[in-house]
PDB file of N, CA and C in Angstrom:
ATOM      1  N   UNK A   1      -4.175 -14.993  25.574  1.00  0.00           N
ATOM      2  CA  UNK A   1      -3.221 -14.855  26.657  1.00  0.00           C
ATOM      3  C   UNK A   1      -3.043 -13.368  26.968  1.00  0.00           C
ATOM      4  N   UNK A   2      -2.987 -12.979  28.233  1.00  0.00           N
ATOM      5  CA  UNK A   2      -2.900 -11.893  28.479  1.00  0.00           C
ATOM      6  C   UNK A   2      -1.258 -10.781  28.519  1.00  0.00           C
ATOM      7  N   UNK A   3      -1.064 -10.332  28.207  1.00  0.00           N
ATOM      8  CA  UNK A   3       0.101  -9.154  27.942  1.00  0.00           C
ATOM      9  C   UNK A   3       0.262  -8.154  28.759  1.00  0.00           C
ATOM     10  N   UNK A   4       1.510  -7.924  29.113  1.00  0.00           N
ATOM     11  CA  UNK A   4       2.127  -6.781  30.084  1.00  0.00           C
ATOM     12  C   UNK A   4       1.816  -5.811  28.917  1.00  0.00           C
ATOM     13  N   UNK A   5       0.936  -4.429  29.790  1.00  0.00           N
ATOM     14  CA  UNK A   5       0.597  -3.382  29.990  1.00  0.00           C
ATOM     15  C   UNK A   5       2.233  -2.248  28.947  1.00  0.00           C
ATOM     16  N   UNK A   6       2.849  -2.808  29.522  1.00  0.00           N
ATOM     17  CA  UNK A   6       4.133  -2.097  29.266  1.00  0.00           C
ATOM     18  C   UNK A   6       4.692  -2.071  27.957  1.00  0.00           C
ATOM     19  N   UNK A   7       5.292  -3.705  28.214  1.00  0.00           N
ATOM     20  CA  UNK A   7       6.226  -3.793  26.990  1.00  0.00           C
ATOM     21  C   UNK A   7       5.733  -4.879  26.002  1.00  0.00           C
ATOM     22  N   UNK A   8       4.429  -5.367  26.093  1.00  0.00           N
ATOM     23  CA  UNK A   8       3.615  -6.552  25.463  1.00  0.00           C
ATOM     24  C   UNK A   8       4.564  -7.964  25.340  1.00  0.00           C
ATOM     25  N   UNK A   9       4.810  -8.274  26.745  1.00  0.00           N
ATOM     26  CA  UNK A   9       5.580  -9.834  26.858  1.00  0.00           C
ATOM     27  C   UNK A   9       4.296 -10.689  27.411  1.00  0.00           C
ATOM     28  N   UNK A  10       4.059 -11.684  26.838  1.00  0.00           N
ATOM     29  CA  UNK A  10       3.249 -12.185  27.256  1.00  0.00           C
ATOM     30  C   UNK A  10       3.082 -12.880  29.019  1.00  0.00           C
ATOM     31  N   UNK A  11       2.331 -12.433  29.662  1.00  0.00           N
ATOM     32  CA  UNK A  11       2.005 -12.939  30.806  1.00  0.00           C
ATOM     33  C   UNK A  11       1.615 -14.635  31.750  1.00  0.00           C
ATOM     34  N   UNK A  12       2.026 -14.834  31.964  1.00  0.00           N
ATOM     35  CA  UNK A  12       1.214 -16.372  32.806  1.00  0.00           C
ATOM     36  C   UNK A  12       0.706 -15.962  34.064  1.00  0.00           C
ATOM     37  N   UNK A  13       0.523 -14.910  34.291  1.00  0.00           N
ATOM     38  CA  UNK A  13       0.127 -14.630  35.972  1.00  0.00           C
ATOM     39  C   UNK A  13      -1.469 -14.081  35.935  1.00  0.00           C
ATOM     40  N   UNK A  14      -1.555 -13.579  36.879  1.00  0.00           N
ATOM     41  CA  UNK A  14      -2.299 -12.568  37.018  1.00  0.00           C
ATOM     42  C   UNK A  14      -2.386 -11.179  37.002  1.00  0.00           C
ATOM     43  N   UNK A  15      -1.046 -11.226  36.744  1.00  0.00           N
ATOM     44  CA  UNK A  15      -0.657  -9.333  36.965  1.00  0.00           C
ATOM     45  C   UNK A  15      -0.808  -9.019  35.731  1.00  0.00           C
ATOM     46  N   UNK A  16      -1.099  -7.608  36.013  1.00  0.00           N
ATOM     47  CA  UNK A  16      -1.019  -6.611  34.293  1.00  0.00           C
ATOM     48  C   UNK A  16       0.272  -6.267  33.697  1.00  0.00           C
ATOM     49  N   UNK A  17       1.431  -6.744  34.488  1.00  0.00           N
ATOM     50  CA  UNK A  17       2.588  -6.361  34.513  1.00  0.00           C
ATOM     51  C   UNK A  17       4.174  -7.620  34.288  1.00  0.00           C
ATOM     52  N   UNK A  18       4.943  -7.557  33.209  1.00  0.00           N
ATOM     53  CA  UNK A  18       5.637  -8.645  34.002  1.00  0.00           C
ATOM     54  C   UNK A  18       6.653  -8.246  35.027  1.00  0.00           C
ATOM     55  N   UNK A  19       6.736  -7.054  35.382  1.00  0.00           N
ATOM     56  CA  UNK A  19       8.385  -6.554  36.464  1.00  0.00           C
ATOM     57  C   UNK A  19       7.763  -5.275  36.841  1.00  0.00           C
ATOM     58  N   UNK A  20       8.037  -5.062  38.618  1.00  0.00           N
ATOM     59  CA  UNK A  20       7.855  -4.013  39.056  1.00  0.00           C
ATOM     60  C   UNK A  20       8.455  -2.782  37.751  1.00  0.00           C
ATOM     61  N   UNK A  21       9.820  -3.275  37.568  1.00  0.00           N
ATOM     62  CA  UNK A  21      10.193  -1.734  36.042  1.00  0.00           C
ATOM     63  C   UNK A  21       9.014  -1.207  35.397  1.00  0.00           C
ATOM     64  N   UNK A  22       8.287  -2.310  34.724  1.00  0.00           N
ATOM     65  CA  UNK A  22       7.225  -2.394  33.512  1.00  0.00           C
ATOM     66  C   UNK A  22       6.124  -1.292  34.375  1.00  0.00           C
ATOM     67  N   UNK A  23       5.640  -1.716  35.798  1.00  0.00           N
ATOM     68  CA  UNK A  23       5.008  -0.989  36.471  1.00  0.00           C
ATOM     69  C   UNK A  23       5.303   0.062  36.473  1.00  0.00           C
ATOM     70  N   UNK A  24       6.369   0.326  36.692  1.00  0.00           N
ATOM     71  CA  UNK A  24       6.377   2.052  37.191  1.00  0.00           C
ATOM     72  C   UNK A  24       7.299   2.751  35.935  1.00  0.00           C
ATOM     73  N   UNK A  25       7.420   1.813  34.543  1.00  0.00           N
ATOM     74  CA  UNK A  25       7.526   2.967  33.963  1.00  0.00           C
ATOM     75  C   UNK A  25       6.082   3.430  33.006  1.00  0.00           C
ATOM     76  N   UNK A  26       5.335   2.378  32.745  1.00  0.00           N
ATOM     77  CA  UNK A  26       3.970   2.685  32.648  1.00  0.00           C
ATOM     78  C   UNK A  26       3.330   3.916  33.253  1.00  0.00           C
ATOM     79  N   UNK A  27       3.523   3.601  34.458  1.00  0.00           N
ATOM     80  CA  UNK A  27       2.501   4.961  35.194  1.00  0.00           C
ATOM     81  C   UNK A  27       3.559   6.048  35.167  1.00  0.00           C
ATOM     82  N   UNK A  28       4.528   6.024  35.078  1.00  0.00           N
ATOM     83  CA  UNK A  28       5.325   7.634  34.658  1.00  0.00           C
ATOM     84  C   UNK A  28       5.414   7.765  33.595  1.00  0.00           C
ATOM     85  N   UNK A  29       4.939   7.421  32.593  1.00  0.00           N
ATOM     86  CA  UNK A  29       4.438   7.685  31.422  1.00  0.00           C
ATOM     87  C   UNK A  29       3.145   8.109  30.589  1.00  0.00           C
ATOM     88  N   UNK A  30       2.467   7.337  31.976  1.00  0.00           N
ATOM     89  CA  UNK A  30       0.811   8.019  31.882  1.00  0.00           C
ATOM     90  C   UNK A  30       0.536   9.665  31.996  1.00  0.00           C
ATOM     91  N   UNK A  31       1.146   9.415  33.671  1.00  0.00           N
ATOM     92  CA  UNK A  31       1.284  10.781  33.891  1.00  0.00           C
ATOM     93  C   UNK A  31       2.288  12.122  33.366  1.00  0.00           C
ATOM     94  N   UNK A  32       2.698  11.230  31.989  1.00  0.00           N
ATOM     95  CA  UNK A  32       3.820  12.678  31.325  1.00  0.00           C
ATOM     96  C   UNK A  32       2.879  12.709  30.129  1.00  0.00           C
ATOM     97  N   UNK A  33       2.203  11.727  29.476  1.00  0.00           N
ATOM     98  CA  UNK A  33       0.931  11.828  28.537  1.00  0.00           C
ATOM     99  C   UNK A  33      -0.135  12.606  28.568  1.00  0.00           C
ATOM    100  N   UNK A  34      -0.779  12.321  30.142  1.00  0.00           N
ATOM    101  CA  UNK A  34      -1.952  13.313  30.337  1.00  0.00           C
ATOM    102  C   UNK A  34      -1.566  14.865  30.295  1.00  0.00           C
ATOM    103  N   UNK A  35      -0.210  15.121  30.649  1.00  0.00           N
ATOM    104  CA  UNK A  35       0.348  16.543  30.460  1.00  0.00           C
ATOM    105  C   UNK A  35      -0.133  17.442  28.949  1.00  0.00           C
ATOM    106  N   UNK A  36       0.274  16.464  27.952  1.00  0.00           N
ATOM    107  CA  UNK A  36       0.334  16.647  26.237  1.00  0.00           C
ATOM    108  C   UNK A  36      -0.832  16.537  25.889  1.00  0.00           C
ATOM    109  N   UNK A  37      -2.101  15.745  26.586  1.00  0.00           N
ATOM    110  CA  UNK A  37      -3.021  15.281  25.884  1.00  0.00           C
ATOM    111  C   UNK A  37      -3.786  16.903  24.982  1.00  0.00           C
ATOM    112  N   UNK A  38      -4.000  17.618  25.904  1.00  0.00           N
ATOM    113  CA  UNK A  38      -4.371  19.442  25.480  1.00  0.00           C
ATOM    114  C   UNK A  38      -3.648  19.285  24.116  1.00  0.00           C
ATOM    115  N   UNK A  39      -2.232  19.103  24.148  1.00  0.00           N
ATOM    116  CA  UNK A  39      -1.648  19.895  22.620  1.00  0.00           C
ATOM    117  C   UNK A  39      -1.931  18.626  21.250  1.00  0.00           C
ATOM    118  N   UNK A  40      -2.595  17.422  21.787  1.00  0.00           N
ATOM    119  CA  UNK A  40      -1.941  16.568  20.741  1.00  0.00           C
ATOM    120  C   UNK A  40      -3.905  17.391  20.245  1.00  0.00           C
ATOM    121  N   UNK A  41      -4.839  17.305  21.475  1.00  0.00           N
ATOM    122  CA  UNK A  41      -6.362  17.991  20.164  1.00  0.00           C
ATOM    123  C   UNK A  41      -5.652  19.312  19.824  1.00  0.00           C
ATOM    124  N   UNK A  42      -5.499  20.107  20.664  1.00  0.00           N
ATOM    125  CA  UNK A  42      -4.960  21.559  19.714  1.00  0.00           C
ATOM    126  C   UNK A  42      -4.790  21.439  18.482  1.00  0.00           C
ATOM    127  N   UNK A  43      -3.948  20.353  18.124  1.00  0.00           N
ATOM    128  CA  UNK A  43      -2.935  19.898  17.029  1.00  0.00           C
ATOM    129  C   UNK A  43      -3.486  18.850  16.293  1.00  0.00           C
ATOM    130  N   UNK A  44      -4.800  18.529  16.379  1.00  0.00           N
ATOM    131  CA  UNK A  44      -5.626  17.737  15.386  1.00  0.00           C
ATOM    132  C   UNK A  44      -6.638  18.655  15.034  1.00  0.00           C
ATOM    133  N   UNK A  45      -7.130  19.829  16.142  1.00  0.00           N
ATOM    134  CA  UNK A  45      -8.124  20.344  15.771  1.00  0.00           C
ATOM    135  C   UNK A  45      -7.425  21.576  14.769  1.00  0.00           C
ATOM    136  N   UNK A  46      -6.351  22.054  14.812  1.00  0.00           N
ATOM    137  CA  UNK A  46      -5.668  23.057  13.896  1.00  0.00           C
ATOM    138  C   UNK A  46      -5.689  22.404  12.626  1.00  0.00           C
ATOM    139  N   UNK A  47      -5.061  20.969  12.514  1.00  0.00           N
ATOM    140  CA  UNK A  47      -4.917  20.485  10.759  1.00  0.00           C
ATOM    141  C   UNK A  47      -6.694  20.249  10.568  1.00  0.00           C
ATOM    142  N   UNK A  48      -7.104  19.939  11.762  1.00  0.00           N
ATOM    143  CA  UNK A  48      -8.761  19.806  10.809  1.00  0.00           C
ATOM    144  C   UNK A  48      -9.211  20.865  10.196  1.00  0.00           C
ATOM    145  N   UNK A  49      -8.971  22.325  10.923  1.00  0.00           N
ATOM    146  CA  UNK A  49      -9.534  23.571  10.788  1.00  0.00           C
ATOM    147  C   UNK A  49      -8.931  23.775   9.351  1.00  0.00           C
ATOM    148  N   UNK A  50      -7.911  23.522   9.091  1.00  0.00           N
ATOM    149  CA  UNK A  50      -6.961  23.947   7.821  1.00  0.00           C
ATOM    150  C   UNK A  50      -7.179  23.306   6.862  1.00  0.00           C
ATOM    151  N   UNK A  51      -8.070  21.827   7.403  1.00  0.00           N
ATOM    152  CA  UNK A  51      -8.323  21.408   6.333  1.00  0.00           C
ATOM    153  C   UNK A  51      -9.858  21.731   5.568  1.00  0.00           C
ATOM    154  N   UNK A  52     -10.542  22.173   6.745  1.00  0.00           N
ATOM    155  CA  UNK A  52     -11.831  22.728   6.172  1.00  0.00           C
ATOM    156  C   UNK A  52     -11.590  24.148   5.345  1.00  0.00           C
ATOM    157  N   UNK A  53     -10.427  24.667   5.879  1.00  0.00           N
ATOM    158  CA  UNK A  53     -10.357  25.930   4.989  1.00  0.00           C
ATOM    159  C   UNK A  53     -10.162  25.629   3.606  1.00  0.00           C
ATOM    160  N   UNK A  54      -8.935  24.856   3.587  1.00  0.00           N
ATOM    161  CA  UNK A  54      -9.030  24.306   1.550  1.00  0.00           C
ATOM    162  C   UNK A  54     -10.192  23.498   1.359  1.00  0.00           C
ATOM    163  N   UNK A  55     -11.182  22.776   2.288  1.00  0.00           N
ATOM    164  CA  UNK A  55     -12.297  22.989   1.246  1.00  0.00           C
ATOM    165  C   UNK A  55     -13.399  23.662   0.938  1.00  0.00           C
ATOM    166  N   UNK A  56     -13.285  24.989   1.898  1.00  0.00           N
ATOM    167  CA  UNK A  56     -14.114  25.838   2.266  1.00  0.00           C
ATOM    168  C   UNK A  56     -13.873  26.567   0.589  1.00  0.00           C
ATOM    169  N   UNK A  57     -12.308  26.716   0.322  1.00  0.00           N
ATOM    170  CA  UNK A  57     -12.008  27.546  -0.895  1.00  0.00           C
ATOM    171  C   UNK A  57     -11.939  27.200  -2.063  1.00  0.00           C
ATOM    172  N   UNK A  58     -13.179  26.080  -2.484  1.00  0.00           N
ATOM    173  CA  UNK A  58     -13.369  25.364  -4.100  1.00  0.00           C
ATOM    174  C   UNK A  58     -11.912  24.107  -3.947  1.00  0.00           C
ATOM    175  N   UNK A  59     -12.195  23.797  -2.879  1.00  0.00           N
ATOM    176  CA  UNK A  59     -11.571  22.212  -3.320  1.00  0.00           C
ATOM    177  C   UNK A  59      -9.804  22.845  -3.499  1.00  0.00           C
ATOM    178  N   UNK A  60      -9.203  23.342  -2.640  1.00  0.00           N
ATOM    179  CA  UNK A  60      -7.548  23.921  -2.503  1.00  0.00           C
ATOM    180  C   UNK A  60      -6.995  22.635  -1.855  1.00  0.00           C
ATOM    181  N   UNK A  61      -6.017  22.310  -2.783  1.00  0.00           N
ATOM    182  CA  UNK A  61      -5.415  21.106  -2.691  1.00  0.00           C
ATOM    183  C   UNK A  61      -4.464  21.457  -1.555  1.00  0.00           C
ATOM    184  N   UNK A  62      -3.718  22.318  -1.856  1.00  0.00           N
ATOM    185  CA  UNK A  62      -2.839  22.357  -1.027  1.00  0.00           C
ATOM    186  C   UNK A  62      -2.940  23.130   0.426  1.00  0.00           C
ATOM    187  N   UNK A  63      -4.301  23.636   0.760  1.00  0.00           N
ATOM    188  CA  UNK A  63      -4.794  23.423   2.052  1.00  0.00           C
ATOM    189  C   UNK A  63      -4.842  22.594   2.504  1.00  0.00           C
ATOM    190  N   UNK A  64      -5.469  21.604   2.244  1.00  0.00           N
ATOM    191  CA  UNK A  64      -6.115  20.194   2.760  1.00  0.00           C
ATOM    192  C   UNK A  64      -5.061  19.282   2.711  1.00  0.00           C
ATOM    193  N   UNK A  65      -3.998  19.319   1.783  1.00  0.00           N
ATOM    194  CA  UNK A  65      -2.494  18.729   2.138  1.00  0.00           C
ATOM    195  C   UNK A  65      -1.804  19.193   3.161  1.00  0.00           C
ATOM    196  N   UNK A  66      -1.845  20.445   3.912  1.00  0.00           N
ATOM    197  CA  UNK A  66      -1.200  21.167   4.261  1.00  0.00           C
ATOM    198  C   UNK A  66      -1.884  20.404   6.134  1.00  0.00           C
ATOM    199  N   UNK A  67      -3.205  20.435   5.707  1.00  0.00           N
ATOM    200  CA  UNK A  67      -4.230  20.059   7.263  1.00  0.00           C
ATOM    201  C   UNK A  67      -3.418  19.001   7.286  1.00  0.00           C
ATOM    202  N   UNK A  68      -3.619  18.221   6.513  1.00  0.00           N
ATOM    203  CA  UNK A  68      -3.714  16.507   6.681  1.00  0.00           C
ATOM    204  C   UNK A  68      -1.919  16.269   7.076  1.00  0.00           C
ATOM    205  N   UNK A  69      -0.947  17.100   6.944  1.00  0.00           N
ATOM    206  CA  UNK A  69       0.707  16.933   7.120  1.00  0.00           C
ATOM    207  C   UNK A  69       0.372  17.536   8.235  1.00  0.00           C
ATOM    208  N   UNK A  70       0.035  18.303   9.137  1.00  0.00           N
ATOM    209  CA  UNK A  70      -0.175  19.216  10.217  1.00  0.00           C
ATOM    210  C   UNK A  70      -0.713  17.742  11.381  1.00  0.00           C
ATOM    211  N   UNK A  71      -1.711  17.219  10.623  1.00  0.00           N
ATOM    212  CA  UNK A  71      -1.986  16.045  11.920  1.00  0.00           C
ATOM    213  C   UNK A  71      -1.431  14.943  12.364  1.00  0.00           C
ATOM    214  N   UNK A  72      -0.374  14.551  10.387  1.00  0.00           N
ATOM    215  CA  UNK A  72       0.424  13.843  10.698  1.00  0.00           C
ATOM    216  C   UNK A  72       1.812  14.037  11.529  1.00  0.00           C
ATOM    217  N   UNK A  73       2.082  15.106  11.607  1.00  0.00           N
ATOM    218  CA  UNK A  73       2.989  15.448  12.299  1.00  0.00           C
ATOM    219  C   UNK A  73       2.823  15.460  14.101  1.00  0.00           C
ATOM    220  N   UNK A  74       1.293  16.223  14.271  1.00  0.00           N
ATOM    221  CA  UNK A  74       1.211  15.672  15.534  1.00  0.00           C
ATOM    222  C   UNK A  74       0.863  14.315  15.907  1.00  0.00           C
ATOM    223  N   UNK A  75       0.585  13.566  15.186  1.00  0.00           N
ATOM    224  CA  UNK A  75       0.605  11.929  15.181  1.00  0.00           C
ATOM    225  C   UNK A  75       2.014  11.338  15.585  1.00  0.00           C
ATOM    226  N   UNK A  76       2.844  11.946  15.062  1.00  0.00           N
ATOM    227  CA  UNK A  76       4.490  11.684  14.850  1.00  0.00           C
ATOM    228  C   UNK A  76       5.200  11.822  16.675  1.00  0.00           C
ATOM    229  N   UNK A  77       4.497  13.279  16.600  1.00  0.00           N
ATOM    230  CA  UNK A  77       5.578  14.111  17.561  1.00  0.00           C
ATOM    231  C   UNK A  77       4.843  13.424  19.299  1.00  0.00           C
ATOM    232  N   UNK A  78       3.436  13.440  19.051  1.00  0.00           N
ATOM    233  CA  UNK A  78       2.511  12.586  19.891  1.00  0.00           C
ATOM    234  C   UNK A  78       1.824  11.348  19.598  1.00  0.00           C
ATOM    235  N   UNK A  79       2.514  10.510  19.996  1.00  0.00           N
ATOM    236  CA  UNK A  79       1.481   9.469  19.441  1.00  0.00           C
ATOM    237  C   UNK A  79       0.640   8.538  20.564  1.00  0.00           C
ATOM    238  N   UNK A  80      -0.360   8.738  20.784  1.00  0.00           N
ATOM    239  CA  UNK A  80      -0.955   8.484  21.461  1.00  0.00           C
ATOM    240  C   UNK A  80      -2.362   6.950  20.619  1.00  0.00           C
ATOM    241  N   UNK A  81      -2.549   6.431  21.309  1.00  0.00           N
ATOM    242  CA  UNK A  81      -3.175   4.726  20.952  1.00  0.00           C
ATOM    243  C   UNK A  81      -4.107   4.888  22.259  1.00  0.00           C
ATOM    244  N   UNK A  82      -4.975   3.872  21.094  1.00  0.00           N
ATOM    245  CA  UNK A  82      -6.107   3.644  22.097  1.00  0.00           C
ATOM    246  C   UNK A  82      -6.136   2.524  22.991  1.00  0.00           C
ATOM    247  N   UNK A  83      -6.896   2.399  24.078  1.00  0.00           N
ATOM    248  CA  UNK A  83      -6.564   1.543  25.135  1.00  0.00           C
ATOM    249  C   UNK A  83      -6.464   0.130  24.729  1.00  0.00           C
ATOM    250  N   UNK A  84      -7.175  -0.447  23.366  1.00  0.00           N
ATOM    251  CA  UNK A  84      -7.401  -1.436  22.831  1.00  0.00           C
ATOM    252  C   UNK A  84      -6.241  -1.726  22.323  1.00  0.00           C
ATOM    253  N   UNK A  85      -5.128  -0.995  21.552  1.00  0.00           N
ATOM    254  CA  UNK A  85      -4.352  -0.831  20.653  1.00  0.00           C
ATOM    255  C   UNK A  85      -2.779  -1.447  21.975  1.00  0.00           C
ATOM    256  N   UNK A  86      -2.826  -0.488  22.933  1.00  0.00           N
ATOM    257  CA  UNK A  86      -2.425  -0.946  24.196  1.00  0.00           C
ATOM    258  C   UNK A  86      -2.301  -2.112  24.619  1.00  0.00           C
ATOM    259  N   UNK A  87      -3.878  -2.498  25.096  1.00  0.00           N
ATOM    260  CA  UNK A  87      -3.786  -3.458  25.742  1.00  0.00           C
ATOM    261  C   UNK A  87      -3.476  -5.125  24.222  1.00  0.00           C
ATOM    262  N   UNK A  88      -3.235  -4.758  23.178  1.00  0.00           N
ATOM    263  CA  UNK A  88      -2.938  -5.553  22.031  1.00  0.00           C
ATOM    264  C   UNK A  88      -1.212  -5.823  21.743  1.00  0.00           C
ATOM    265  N   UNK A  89      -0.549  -4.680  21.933  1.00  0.00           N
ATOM    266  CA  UNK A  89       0.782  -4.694  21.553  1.00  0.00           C
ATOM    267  C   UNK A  89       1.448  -4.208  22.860  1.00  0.00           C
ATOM    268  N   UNK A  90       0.782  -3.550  23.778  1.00  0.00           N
ATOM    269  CA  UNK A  90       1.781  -2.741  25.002  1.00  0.00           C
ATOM    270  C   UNK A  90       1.679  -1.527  24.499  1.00  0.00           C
ATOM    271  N   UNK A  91       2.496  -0.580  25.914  1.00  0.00           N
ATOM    272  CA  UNK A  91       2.222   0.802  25.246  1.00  0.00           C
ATOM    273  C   UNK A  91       3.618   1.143  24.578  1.00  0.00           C
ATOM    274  N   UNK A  92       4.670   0.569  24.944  1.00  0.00           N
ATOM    275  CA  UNK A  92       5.890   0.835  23.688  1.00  0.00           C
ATOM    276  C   UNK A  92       5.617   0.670  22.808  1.00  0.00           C
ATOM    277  N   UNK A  93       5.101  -0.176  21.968  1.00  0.00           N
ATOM    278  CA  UNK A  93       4.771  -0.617  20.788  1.00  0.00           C
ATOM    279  C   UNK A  93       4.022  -0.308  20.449  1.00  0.00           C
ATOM    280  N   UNK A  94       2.581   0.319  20.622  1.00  0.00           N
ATOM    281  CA  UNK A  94       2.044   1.121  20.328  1.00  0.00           C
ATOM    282  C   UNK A  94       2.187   2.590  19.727  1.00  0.00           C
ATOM    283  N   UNK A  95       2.860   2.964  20.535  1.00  0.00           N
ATOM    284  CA  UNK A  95       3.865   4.714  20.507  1.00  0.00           C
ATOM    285  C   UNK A  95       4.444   4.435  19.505  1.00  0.00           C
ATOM    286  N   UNK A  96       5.110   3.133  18.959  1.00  0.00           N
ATOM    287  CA  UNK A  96       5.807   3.156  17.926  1.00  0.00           C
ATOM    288  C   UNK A  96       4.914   2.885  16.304  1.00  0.00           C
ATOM    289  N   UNK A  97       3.886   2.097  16.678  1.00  0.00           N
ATOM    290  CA  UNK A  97       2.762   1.841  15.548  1.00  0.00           C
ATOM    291  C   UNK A  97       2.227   3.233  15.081  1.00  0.00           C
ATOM    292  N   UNK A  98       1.872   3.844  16.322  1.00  0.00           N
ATOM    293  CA  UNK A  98       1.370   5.408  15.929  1.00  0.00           C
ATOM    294  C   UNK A  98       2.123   6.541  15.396  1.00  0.00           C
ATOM    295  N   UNK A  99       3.541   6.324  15.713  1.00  0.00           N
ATOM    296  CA  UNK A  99       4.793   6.972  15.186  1.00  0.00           C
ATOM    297  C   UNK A  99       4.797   6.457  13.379  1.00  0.00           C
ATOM    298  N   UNK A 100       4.568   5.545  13.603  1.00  0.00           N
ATOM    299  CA  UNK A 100       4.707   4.824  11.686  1.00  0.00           C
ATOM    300  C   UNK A 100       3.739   5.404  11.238  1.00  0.00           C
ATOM    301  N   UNK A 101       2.489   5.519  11.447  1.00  0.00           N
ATOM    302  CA  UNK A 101       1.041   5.769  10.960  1.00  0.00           C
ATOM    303  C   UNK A 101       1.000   7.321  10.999  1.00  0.00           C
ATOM    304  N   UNK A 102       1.882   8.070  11.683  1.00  0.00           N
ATOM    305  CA  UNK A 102       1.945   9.941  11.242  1.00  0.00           C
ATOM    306  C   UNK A 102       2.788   9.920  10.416  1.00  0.00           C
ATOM    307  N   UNK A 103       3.607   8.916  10.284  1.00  0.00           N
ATOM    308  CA  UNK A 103       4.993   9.117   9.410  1.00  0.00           C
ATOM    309  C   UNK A 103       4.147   9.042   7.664  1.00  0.00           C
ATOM    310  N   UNK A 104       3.387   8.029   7.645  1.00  0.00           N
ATOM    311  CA  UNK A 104       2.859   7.566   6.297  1.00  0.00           C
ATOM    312  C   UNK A 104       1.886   8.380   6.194  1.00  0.00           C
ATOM    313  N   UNK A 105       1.262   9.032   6.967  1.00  0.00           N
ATOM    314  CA  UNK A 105      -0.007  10.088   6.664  1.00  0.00           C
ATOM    315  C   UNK A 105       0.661  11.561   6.302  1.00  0.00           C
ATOM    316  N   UNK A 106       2.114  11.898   6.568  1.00  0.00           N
ATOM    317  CA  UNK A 106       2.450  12.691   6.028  1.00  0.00           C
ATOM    318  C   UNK A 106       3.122  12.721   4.800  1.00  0.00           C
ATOM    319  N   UNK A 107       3.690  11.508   4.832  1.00  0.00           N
ATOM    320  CA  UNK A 107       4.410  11.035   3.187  1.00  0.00           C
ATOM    321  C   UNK A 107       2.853  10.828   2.150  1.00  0.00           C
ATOM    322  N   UNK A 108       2.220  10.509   2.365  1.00  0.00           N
ATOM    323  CA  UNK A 108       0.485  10.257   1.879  1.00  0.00           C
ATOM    324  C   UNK A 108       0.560  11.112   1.137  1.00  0.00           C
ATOM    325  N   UNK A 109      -0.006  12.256   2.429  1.00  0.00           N
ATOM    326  CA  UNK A 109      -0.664  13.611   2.151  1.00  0.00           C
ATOM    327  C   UNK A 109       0.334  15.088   1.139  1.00  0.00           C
ATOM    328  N   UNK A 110       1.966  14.011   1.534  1.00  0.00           N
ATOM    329  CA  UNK A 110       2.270  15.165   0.754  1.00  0.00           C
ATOM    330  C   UNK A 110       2.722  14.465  -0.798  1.00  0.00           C
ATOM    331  N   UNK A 111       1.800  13.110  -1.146  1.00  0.00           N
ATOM    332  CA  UNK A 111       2.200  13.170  -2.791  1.00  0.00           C
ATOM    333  C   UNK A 111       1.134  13.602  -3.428  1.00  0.00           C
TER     334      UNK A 111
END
């Protein structure tokens, strides 16, 4: 069965949508996403870089803890899902799956 785009209520229609709302807060949300998309790689490619540095330096634990809390955090602060992930739960619920999944990659990374 197919699911609103939005808030993942299940659909009987044809639309991607169940309520003009769902519509247009979707697409003003797209377009405040594509704004961030630049900082959320900045901010994966910085904890990656940090993390190659602790292992660049004989295996430094607390580099590579340090990368891996750095991505979870932009996971947290951005959470961005893939279109699959989307079109599975909606994009609220998504934002919120990806919000849990930086939350536990930083509690992870920092035991």
């Amino acid at each position: 069965m197919k699911k609103c785009k939005y808030c993942g209520n299940e659909l009987n229609s044809t639309s991607e949508f169940c309520c003009n709302e769902c519509e247009s807060n979707y697409k003003e949300a797209l377009e405040k996403d594509s704004r961030k998309t630049k900082y959320f790689i900045l901010g994966i490619a910085l904890g990656f870089l940090i993390l190659l540095y602790g292992i660049a330096l004989s295996n430094r634990a607390s580099a590579i803890g340090i990368g891996i809390i750095v991505m979870g955090i932009v996971a947290v602060v951005l959470p961005f899902a893939t279109s699959k992930t989307v079109a599975l739960l909606g994009y609220q619920k998504s934002k919120i799956v990806g919000r849990i999944l930086g939350i536990l990659l930083v509690v992870v990374s920092a035991l």
